[in-house]
C-alpha atoms as a PDB file:
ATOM      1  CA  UNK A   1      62.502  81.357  97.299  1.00  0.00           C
ATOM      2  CA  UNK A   2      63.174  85.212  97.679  1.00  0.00           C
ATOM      3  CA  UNK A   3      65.423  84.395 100.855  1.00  0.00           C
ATOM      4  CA  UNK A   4      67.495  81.823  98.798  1.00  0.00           C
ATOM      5  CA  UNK A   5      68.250  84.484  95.742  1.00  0.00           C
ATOM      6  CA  UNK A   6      68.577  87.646  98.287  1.00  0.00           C
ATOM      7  CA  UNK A   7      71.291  85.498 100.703  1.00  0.00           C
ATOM      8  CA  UNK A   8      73.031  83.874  97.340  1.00  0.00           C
ATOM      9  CA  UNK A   9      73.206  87.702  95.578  1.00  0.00           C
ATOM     10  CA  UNK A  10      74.512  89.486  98.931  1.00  0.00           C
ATOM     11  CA  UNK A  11      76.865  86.947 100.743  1.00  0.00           C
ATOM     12  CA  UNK A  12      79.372  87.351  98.197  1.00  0.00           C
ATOM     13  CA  UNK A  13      79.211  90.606  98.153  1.00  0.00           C
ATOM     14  CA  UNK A  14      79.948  90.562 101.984  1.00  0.00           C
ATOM     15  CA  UNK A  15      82.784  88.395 100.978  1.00  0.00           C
ATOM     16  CA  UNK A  16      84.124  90.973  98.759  1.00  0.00           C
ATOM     17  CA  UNK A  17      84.408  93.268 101.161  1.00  0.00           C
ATOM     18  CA  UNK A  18      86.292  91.598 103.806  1.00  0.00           C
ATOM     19  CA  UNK A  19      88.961  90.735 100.881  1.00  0.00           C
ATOM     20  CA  UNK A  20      89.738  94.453 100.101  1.00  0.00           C
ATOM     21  CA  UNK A  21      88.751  95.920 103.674  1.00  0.00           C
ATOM     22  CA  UNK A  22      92.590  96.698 103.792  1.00  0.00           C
ATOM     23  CA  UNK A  23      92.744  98.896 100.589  1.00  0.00           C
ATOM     24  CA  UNK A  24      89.746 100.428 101.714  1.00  0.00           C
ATOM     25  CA  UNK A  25      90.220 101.598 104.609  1.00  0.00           C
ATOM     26  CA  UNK A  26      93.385 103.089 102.750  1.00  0.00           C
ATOM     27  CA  UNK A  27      91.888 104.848 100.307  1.00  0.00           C
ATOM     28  CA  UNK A  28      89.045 106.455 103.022  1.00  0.00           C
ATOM     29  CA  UNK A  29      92.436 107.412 105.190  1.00  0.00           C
ATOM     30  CA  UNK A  30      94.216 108.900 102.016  1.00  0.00           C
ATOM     31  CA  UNK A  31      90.868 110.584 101.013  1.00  0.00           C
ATOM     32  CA  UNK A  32      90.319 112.021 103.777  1.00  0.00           C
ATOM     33  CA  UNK A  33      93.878 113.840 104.112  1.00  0.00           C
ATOM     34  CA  UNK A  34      93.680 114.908 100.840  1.00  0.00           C
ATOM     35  CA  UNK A  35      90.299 116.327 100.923  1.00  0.00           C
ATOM     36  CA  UNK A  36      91.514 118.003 104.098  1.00  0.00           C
ATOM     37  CA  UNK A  37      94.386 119.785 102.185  1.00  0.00           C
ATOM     38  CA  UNK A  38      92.432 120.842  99.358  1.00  0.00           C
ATOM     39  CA  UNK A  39      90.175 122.587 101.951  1.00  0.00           C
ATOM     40  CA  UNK A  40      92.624 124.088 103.949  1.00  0.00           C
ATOM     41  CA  UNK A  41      94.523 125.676 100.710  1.00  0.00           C
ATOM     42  CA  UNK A  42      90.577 126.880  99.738  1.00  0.00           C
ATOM     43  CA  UNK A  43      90.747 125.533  95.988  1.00  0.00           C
ATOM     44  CA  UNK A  44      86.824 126.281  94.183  1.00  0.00           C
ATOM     45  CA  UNK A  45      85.346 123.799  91.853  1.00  0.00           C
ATOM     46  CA  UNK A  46      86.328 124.103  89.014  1.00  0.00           C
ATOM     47  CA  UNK A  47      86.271 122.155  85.578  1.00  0.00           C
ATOM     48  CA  UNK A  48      89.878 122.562  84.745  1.00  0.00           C
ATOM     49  CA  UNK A  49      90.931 121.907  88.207  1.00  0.00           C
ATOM     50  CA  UNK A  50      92.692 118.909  89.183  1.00  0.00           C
ATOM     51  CA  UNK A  51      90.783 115.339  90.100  1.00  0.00           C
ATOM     52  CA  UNK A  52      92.506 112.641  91.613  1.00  0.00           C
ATOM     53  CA  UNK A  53      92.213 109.005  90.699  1.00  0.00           C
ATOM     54  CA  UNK A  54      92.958 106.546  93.856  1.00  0.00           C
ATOM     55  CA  UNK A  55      94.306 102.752  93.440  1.00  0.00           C
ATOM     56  CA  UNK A  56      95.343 100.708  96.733  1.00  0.00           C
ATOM     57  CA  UNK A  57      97.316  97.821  96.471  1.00  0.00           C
ATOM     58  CA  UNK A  58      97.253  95.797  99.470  1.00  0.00           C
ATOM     59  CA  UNK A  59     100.659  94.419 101.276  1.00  0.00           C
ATOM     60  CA  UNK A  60      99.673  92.383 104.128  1.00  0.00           C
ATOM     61  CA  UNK A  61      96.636  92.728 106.728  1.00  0.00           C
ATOM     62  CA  UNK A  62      97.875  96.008 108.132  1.00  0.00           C
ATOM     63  CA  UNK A  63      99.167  98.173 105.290  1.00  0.00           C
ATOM     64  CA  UNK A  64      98.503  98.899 101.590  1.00  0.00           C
ATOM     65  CA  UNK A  65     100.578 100.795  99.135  1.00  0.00           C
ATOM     66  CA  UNK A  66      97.893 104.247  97.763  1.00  0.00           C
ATOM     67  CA  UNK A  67      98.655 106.191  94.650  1.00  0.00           C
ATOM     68  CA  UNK A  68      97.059 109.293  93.994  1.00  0.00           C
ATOM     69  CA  UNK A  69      96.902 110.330  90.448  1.00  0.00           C
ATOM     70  CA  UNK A  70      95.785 114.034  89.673  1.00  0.00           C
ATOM     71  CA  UNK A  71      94.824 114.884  86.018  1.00  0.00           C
ATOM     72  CA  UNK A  72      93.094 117.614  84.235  1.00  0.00           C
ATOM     73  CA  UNK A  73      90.484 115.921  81.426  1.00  0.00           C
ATOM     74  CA  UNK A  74      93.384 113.212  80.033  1.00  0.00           C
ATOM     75  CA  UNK A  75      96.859 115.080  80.833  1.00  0.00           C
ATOM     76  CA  UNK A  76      98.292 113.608  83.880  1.00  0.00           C
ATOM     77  CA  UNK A  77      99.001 116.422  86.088  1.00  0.00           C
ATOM     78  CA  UNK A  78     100.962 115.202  89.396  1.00  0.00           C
ATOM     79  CA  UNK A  79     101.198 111.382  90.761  1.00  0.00           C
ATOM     80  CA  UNK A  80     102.171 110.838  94.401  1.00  0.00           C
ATOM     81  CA  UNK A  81     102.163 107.604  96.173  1.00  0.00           C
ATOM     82  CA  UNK A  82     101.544 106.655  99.707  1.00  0.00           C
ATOM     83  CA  UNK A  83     102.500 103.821 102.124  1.00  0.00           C
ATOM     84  CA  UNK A  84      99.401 103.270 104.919  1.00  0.00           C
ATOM     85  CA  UNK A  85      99.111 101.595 108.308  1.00  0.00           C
ATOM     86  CA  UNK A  86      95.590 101.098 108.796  1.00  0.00           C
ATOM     87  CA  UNK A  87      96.317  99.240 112.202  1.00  0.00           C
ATOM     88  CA  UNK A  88      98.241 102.557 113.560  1.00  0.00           C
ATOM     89  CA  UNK A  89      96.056 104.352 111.039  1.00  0.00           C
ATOM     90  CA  UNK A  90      99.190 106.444 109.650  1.00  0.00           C
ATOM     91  CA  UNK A  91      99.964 107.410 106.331  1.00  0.00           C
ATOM     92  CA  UNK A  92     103.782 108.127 104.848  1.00  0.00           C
ATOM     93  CA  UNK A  93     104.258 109.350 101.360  1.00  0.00           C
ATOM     94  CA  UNK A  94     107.022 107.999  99.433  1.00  0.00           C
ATOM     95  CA  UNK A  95     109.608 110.043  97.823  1.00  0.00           C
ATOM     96  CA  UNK A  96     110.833 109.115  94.664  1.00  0.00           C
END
């Protein structure tokens, strides 16, 4: 009885996963370069410093469209948006 209610709680979850793998592994890639660029410019935690929000939107099984949003408390600081191969695993920001 346990196995029945462990497999029917988890397999969708599993499910889930393999539907947005594509905007996840976008947002890890975009993460990743931006936590690498707040690193290298040596910004300290701070409360009034900026936090980024992350949504992916997923184009086909290879790319997905990532948009960073920075704000500071509820003013909405900078937005940038980036296009992202996960396939060639290469990420090109879009200019507006």
């Amino acid at each position: 009885m346990t196995f029945i209610f462990y497999s029917l709680l988890f397999i969708p979850m599993m499910h889930a996963n393999e539907n947005f793998s594509v905007e996840i592994e976008a947002l890890k890639l975009v993460m990743e370069q931006y936590k690498e660029e707040t690193e290298s410019k040596n910004i300290q935690v701070d409360v009034n410093n900026k936090k980024p929000s992350y949504l992916a939107l997923k184009q086909d099984e290879c790319n997905a469209t990532v948009q960073v949003t920075e704000k500071t408390g509820l003013e909405i600081v900078s937005t940038e948006s980036f296009d992202v191969n996960i396939c060639k695993k290469e990420i090109y920001k879009i200019i507006n």
